[in-house]
N, C-alpha and C. Protein backbone atom coordinates (compact mmCIF):
# COMPACT_ATOMS: atom_id res chain seq x y z
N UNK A 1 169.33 58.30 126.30
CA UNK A 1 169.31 59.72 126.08
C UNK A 1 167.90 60.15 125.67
N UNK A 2 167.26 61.21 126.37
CA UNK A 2 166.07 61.74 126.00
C UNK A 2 166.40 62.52 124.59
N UNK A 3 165.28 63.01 123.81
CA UNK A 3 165.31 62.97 122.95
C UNK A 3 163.67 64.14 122.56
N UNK A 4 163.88 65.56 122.67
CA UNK A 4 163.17 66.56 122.26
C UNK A 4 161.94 66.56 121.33
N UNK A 5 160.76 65.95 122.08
CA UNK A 5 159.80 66.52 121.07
C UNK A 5 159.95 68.05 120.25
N UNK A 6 159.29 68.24 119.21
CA UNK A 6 159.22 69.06 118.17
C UNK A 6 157.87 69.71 119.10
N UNK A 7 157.39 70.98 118.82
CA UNK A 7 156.16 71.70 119.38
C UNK A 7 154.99 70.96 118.66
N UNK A 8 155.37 70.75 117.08
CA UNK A 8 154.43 70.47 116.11
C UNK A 8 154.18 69.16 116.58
N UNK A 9 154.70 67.86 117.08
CA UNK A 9 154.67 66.57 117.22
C UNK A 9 153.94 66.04 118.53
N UNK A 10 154.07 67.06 119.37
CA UNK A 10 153.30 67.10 120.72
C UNK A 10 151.72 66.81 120.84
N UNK A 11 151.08 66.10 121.53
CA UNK A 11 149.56 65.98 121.42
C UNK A 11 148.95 66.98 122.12
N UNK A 12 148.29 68.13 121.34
CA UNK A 12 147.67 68.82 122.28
C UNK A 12 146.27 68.64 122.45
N UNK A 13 145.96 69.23 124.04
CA UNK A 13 144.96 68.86 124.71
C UNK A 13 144.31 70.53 125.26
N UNK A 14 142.66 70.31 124.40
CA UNK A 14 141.61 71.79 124.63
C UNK A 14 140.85 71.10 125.64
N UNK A 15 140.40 71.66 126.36
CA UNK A 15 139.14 71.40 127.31
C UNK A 15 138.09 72.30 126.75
N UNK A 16 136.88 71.94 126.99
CA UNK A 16 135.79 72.73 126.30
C UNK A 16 134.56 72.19 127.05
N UNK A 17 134.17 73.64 128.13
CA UNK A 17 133.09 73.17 128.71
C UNK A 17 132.05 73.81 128.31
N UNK A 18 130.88 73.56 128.79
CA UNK A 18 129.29 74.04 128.19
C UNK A 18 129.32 75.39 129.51
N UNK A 19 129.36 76.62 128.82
CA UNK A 19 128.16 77.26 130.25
C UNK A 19 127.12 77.20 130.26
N UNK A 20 126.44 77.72 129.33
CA UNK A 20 124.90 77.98 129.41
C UNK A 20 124.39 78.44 127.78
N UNK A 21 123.38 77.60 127.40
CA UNK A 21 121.98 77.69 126.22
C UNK A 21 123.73 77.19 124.92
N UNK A 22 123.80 78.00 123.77
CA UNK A 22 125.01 76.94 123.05
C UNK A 22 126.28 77.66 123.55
N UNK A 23 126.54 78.48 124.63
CA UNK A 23 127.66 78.69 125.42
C UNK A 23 128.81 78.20 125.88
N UNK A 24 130.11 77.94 125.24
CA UNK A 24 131.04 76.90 125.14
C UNK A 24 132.08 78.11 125.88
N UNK A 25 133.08 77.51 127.07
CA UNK A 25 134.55 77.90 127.25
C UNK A 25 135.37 77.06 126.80
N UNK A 26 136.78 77.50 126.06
CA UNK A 26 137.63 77.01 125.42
C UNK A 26 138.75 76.94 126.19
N UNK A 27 139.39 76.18 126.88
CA UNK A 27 140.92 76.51 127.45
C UNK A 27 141.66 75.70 127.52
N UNK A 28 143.11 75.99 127.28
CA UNK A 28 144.80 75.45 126.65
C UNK A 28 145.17 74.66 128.77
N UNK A 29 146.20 74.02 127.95
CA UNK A 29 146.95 73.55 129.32
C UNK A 29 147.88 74.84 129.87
N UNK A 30 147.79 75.90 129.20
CA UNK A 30 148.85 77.14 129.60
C UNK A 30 147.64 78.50 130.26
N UNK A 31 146.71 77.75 130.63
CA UNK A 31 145.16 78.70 130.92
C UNK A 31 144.92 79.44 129.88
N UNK A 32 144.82 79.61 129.04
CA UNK A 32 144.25 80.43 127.62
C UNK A 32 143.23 80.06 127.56
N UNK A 33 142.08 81.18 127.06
CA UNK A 33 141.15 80.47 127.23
C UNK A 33 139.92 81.84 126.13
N UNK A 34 139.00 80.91 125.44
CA UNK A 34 137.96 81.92 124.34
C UNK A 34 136.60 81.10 124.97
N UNK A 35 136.38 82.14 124.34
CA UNK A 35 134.42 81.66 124.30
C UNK A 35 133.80 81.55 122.86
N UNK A 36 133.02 80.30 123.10
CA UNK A 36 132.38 80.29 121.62
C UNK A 36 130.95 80.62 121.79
N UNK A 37 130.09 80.86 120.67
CA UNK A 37 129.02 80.40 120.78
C UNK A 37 128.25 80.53 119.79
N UNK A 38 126.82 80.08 119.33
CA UNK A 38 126.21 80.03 118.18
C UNK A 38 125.95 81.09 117.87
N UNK A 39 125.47 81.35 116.82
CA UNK A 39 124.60 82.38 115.85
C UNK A 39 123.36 82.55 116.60
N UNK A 40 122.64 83.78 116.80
CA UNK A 40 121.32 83.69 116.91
C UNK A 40 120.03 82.60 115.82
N UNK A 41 120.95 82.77 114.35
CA UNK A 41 120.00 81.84 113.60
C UNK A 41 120.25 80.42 113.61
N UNK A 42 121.42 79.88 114.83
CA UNK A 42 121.75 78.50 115.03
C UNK A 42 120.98 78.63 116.44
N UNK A 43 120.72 79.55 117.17
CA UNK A 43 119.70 78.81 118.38
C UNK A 43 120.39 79.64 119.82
N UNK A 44 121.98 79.81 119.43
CA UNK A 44 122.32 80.90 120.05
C UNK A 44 122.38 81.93 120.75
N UNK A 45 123.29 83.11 121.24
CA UNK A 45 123.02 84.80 121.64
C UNK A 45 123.73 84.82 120.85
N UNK A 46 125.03 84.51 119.58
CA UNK A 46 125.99 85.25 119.23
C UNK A 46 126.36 86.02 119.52
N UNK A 47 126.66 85.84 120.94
CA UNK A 47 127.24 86.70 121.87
C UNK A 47 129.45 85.88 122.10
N UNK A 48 129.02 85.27 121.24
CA UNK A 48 131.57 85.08 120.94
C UNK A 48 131.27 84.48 119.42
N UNK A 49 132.08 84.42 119.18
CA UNK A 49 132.87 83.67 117.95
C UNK A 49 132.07 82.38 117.90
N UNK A 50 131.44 81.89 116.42
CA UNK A 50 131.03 80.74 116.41
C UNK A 50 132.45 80.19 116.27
N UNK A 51 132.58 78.47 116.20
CA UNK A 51 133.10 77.49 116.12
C UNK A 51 133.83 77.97 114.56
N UNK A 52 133.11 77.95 113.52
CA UNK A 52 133.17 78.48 112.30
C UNK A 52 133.96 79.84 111.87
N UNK A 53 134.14 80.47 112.54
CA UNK A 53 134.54 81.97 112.93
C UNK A 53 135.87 81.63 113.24
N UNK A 54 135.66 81.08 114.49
CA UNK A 54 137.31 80.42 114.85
C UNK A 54 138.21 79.49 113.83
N UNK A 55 137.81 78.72 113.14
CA UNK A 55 138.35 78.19 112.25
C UNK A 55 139.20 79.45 111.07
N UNK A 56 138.19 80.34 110.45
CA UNK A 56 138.73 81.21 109.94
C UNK A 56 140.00 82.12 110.69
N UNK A 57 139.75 82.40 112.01
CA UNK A 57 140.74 83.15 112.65
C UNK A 57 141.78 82.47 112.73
N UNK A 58 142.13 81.02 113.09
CA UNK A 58 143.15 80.34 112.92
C UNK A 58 143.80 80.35 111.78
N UNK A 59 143.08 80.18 110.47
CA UNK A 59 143.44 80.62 109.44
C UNK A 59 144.45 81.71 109.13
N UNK A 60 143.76 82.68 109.31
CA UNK A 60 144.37 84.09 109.64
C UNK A 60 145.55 84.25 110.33
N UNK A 61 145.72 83.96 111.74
CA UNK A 61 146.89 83.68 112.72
C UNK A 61 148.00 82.63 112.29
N UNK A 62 147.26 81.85 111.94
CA UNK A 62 148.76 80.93 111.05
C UNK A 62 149.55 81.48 110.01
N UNK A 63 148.55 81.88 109.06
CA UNK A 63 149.41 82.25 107.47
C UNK A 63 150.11 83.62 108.34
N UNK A 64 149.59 84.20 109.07
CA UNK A 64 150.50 85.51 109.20
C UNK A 64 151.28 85.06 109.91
N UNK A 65 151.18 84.48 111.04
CA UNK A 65 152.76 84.22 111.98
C UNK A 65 153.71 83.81 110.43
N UNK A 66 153.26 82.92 110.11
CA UNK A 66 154.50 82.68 108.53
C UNK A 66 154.77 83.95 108.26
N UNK A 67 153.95 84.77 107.54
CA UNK A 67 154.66 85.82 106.48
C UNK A 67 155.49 86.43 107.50
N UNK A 68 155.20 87.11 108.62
CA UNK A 68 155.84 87.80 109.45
C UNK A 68 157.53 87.64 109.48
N UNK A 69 156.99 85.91 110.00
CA UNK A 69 158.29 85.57 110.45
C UNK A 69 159.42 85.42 108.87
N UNK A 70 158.60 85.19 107.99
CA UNK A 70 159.99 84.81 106.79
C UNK A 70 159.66 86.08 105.89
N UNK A 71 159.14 87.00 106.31
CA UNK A 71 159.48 88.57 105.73
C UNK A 71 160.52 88.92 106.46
N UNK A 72 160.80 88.58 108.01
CA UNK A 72 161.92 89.16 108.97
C UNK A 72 163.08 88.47 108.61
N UNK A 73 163.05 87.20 108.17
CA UNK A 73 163.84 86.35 107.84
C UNK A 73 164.81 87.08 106.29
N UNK A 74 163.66 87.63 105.82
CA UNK A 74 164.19 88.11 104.45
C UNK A 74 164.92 89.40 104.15
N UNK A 75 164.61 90.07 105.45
CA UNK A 75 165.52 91.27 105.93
C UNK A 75 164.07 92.20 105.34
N UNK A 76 163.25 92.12 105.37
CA UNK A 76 162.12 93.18 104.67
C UNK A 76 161.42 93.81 106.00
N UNK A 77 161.35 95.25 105.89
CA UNK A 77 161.45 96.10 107.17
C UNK A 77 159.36 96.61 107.17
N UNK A 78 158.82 95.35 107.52
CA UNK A 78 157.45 95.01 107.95
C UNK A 78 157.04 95.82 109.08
N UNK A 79 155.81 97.09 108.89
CA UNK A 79 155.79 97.79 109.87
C UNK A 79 154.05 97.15 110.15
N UNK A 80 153.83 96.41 109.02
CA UNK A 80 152.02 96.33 109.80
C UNK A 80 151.67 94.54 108.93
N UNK A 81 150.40 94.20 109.28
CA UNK A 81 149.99 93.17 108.48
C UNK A 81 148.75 93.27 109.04
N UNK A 82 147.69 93.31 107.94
CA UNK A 82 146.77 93.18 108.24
C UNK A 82 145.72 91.64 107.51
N UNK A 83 145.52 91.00 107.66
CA UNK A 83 144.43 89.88 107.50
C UNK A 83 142.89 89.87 107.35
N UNK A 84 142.24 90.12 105.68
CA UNK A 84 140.82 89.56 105.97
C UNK A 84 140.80 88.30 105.15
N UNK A 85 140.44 87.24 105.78
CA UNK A 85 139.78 86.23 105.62
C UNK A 85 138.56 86.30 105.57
N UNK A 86 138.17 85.59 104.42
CA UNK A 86 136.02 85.19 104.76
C UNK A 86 136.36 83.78 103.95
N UNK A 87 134.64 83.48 104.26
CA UNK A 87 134.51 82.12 104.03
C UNK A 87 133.28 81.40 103.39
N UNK A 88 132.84 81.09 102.32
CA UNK A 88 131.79 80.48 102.16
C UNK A 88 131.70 79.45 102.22
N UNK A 89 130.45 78.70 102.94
CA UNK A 89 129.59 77.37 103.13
C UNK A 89 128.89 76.73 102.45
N UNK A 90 128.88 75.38 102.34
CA UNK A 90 128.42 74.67 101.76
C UNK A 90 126.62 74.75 102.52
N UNK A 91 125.61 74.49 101.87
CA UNK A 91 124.26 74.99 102.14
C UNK A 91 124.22 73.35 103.20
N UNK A 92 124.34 72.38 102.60
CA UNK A 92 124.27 71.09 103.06
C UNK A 92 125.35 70.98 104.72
N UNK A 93 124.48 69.98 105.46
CA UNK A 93 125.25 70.05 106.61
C UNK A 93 126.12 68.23 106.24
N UNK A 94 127.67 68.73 106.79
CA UNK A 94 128.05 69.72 107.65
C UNK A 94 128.46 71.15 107.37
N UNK A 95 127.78 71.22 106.52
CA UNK A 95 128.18 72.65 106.26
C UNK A 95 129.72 73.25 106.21
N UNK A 96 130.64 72.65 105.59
CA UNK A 96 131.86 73.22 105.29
C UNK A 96 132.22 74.14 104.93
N UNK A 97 133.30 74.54 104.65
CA UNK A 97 134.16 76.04 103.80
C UNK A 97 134.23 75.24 102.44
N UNK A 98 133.97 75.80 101.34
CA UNK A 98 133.83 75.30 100.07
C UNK A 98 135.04 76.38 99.57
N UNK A 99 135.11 77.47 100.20
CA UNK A 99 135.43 78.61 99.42
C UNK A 99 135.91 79.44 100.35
N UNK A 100 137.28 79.78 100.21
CA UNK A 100 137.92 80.78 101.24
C UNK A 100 138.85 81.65 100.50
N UNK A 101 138.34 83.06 100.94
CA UNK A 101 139.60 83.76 100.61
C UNK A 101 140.46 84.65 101.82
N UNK A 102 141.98 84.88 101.16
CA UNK A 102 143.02 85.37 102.45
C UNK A 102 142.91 86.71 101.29
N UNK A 103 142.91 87.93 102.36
CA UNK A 103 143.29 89.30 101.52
C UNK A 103 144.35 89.95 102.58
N UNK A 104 145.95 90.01 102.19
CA UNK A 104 147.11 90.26 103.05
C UNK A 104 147.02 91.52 102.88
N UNK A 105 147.55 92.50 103.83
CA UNK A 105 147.94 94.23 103.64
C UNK A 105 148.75 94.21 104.06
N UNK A 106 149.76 94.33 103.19
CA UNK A 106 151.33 94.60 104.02
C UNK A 106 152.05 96.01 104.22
N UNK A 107 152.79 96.56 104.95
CA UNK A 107 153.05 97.60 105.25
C UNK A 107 154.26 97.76 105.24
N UNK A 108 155.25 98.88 105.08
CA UNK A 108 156.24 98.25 105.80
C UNK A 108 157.25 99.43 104.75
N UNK A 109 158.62 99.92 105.18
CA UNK A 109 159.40 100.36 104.36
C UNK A 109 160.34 99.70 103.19
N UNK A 110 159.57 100.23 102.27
CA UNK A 110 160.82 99.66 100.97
C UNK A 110 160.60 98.29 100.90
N UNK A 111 159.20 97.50 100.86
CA UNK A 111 158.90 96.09 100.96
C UNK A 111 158.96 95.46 99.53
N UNK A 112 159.89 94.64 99.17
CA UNK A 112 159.62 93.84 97.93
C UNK A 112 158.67 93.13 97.89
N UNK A 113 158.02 93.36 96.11
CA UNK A 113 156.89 92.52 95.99
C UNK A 113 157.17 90.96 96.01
N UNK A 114 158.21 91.07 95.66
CA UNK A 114 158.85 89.39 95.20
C UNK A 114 158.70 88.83 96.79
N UNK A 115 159.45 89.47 98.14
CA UNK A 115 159.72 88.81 99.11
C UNK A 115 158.27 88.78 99.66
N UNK A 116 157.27 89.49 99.38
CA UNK A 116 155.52 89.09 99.74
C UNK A 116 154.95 88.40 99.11
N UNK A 117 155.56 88.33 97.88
CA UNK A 117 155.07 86.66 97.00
C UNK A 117 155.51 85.19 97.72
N UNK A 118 156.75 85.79 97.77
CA UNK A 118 157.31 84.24 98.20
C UNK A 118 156.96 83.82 99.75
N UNK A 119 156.62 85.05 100.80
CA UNK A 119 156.56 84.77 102.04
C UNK A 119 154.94 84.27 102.34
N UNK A 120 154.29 84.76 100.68
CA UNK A 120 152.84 83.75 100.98
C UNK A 120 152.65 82.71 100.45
N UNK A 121 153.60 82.72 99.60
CA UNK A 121 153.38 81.32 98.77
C UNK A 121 154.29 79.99 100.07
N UNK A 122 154.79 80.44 100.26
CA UNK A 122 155.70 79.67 101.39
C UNK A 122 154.45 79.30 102.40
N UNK A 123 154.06 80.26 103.39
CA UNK A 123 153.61 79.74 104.56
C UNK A 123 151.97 79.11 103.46
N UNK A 124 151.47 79.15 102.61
CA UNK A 124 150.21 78.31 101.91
C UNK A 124 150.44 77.12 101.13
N UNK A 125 152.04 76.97 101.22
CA UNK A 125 152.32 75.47 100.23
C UNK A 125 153.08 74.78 100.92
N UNK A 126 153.65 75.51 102.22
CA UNK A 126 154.45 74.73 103.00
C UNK A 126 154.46 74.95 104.94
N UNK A 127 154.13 75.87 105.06
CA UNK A 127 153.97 75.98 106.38
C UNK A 127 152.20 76.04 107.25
N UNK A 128 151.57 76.72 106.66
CA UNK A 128 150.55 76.84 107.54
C UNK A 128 149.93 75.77 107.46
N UNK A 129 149.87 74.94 108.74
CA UNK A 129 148.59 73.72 108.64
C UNK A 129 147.38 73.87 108.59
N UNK A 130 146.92 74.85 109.01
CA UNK A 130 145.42 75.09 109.28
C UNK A 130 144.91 75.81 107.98
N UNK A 131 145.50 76.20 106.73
CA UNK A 131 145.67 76.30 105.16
C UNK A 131 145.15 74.84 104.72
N UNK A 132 146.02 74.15 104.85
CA UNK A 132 146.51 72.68 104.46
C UNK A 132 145.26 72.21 105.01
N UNK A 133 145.24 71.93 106.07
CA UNK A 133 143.52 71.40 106.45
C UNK A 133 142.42 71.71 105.71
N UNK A 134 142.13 72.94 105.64
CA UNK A 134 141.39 73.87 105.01
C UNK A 134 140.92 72.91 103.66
N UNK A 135 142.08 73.36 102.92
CA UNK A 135 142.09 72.75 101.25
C UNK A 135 141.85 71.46 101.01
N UNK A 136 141.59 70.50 102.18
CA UNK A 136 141.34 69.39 102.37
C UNK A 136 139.98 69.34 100.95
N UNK A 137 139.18 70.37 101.88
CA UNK A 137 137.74 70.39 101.53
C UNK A 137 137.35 71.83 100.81
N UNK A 138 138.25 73.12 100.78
CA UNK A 138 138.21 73.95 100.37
C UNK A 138 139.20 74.65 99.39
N UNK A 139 138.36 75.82 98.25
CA UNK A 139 139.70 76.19 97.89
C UNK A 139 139.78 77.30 98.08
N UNK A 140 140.94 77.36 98.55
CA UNK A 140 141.52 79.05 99.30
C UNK A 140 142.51 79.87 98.30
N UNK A 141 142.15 80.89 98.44
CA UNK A 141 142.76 81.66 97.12
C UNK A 141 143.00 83.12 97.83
N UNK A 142 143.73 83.73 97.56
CA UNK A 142 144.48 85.31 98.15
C UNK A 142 144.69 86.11 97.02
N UNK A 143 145.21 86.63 97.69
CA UNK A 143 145.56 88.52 97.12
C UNK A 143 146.24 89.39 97.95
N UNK A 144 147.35 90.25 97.79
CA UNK A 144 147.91 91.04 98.49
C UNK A 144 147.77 92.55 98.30
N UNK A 145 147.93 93.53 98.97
CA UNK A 145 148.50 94.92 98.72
C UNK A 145 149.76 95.55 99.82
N UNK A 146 150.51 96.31 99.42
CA UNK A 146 151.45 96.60 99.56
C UNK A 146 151.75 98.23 99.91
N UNK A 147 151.52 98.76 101.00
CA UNK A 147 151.87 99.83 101.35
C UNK A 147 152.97 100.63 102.10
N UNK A 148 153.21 101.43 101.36
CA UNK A 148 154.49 102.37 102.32
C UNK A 148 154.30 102.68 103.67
N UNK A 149 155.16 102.58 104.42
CA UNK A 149 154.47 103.35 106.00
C UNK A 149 153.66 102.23 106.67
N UNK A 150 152.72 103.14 107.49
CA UNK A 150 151.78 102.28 107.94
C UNK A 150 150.72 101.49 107.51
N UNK A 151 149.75 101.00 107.67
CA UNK A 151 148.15 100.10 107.46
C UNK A 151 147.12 101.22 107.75
């Protein structure tokens, strides 16, 4: 009897080719596909997302798919979410995240504070991996606000 990989258990596979000067394409086995590229003060056009940039956005995209999904879970009537992440570096290469913060904006009618506590404390102690990675080497710390209506 076969027997269902998990999504999470699966080996995934990026391709990442060079175009041109530090010009990187990024693309999934499902054709998805970003562009990276350096900073002008790394040698760059900073003309996409450094490497570094993307790390933070993953950031971002993980912890929120969580809250989203276990605010809906919680019956809490979520009309927006907004995400800033930043990040500070270590001066020394490799130059890591030493220091990250998540700032959540939640929106939404009649939203409990309790169910936006728990739906971040959840996806940062138990669901988001790319959190969990993070804290390997960094410490990540948040804050929320809470608005009626829209963002």
């Amino acid at each position: 009897m076969k027997t269902k990989n998990s999504d999470s258990s699966k080996t995934k596979y990026i391709r990442v080719k060079w175009i041109d000067g530090l010009q990187f394409v990024a693309t999934d086995d499902s054709g998805h596909s970003i562009v990276m590229d350096a900073s002008k003060q790394s040698g760059g056009e900073g003309s996409a997302f450094s490497p570094m940039q993307l790390l933070l956005i993953a950031l971002g995209g993980c912890t929120g798919m969580d809250v989203v999904h276990i605010m809906r879970k919680q019956r809490q009537q979520i009309s927006g979410l907004e995400i800033l992440v930043s990040g500070k570096r270590v001066k020394e290469h490799p130059q890591v995240y030493n220091d990250v913060h998540i700032e959540y904006k939640i929106a939404g009618k009649g939203i409990e504070e309790a169910a936006v506590q728990r739906a971040i404390q959840l996806s940062q102690d138990n669901y988001c991996s790319v959190g969990a990675t993070l804290r390997t080497k960094a410490k990540v710390t948040s804050n929320y606000a809470i608005k009626e209506g829209e963002i």
